[in-house]
Protein backbone atom coordinates (compact mmCIF):
# COMPACT_ATOMS: atom_id res chain seq x y z
CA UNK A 1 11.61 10.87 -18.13
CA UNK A 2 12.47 9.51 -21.55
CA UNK A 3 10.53 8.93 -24.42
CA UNK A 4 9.70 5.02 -23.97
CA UNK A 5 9.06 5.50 -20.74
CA UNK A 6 6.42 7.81 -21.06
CA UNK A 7 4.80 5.96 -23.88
CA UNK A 8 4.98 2.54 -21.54
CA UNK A 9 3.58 5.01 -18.50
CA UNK A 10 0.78 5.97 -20.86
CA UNK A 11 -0.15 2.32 -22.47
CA UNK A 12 -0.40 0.68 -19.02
CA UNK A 13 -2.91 4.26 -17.92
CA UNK A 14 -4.67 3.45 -21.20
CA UNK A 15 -5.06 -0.61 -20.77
CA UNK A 16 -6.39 0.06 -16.70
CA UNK A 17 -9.15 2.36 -18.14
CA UNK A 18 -9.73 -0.17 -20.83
CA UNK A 19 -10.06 -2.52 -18.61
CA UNK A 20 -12.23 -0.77 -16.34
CA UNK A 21 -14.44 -0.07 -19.29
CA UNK A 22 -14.67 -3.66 -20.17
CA UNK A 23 -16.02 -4.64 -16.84
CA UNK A 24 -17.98 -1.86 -16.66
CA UNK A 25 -19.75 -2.81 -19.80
CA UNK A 26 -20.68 -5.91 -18.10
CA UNK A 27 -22.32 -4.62 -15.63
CA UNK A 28 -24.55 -2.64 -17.84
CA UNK A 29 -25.85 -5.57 -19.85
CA UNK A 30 -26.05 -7.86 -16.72
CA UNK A 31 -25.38 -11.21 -19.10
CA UNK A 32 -22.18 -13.19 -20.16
CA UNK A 33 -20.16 -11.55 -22.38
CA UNK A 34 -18.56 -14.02 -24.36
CA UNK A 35 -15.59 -11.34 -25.61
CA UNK A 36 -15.04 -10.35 -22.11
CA UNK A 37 -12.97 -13.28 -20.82
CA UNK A 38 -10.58 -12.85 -24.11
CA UNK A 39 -10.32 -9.11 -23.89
CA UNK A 40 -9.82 -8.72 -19.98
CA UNK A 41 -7.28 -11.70 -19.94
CA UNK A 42 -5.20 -9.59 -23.01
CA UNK A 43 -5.34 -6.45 -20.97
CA UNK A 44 -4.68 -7.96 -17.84
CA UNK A 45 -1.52 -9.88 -19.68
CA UNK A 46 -0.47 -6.51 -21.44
CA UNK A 47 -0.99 -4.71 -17.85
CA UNK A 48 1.35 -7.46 -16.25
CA UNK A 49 4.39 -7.25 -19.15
CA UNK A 50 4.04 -3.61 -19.17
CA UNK A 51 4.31 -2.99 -14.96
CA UNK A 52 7.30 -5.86 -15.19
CA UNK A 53 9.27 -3.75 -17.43
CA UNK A 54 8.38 -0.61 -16.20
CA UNK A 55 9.61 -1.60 -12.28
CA UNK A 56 12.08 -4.03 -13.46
CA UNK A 57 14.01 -0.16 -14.47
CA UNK A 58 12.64 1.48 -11.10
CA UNK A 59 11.04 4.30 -13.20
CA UNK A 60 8.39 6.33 -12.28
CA UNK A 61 7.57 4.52 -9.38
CA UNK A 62 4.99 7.22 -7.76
CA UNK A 63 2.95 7.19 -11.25
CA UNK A 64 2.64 3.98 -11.79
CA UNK A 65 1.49 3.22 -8.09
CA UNK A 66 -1.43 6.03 -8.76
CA UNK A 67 -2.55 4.23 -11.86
CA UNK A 68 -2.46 0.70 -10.10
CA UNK A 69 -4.30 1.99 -6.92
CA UNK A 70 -7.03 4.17 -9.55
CA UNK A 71 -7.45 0.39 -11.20
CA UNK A 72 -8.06 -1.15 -7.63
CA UNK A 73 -9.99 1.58 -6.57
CA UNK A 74 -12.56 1.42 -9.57
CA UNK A 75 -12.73 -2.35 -10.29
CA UNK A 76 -13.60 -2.54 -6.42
CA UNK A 77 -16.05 -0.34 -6.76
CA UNK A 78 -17.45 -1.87 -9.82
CA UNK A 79 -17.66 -5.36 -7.89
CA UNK A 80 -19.36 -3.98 -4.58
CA UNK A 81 -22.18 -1.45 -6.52
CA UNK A 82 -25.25 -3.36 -6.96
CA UNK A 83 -27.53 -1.38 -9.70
CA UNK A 84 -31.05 -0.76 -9.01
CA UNK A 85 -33.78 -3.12 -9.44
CA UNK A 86 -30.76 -5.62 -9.67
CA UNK A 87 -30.35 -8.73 -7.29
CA UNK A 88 -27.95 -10.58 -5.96
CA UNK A 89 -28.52 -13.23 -9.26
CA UNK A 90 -28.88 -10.57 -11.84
CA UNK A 91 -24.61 -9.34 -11.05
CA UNK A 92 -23.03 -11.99 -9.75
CA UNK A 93 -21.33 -13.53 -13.08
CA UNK A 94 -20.07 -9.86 -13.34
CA UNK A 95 -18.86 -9.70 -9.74
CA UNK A 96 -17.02 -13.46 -10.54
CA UNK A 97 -15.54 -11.71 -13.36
CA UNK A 98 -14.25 -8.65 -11.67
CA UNK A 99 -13.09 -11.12 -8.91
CA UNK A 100 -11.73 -13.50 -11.26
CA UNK A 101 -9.41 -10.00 -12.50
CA UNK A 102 -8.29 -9.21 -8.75
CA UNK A 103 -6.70 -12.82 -8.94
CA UNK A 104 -4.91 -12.77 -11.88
CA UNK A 105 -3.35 -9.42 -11.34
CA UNK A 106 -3.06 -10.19 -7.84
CA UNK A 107 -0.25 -12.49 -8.81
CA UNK A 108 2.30 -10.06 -9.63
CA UNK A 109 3.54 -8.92 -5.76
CA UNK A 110 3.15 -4.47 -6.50
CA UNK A 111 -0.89 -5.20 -7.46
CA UNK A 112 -1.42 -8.18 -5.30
CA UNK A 113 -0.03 -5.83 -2.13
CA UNK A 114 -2.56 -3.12 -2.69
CA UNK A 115 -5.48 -5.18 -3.75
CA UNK A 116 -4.96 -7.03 -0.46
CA UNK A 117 -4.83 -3.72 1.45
CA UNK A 118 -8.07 -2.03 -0.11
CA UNK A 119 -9.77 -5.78 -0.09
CA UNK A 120 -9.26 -5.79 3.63
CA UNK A 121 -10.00 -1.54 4.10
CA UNK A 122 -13.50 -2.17 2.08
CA UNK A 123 -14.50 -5.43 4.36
CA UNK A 124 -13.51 -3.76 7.76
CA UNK A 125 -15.92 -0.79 6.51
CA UNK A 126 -18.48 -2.53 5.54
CA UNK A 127 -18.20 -4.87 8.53
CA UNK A 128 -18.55 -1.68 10.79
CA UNK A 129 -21.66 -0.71 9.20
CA UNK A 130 -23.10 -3.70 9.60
CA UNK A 131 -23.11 -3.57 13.01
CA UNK A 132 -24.70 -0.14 13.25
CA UNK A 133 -27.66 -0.99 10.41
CA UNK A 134 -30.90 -2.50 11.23
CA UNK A 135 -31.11 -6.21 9.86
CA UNK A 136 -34.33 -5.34 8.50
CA UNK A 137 -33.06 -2.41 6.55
CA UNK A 138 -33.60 -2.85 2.92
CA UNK A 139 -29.62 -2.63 1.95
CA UNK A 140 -28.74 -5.08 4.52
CA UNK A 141 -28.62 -8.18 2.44
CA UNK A 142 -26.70 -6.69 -0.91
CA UNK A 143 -23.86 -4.92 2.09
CA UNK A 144 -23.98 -8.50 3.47
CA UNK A 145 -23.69 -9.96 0.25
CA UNK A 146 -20.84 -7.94 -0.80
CA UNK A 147 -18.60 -8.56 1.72
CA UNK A 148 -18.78 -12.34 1.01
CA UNK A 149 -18.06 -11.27 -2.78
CA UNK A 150 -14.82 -9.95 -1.64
């Protein structure tokens, strides 16, 4: 692996966790941020340039797929954790957000494959457990509520 590439490898590892962090400080403060729609669309943009050049010279394939499914993974998880004491109201600008971040990477084909893939993994499981949890159970409405958010 040559020099650029590893620096281009290790930007795009850096933006994802940037971007992570971004959404995950919105999460925390449960309001609008009103830097977070000019920061996440700059990552997500730098994200997008950086993964065109970076398969547009079929390097490093197996790396970069790890730090695209880790960025999946974790915004996911983001979207679908409801904190405690929180309702459906308090995190749903955040969960638009996060959502709002699946479809603009989404539109380059490598993300938009695996975000479709763990999109459709996370509702089958949470559809499953649905059917095996008590309507009445407590955590019932924010699973139920989830799986609409994705």
């Amino acid at each position: 692996m040559d020099f650029n590439s590893e620096d281009e490898i290790q930007q795009l590892s850096l933006s994802t966790d940037f971007l992570v962090e971004l959404s995950d400080g919105i999460f925390a403060k449960r309001e609008p941020c009103s830097t977070f729609g000019t920061f996440s669309h700059q990552a997500v943009d730098f994200i997008l340039a950086l993964l065109k050049n970076i398969l547009s010279s079929k390097r490093e394939k197996e790396l970069v797929e790890e730090i695209i499914d880790g960025l999946v993974t974790r915004l996911m998880k983001r979207m679908c954790t409801i904190p405690e004491n929180a309702g459906p109201v308090d995190c749903s600008d955040a969960q638009f957000n996060v959502q709002h971040l699946f479809r603009k990477l989404g539109n380059e084909e490598f993300i938009g494959q695996r975000i479709i893939l763990a999109v459709s993994q996370k509702i089958s499981n949470v559809s499953e457990s649905l059917l095996l949890l008590d309507p009445f159970d407590d955590s019932f409405p924010d699973m139920h509520g989830n799986m609409f958010m994705l």
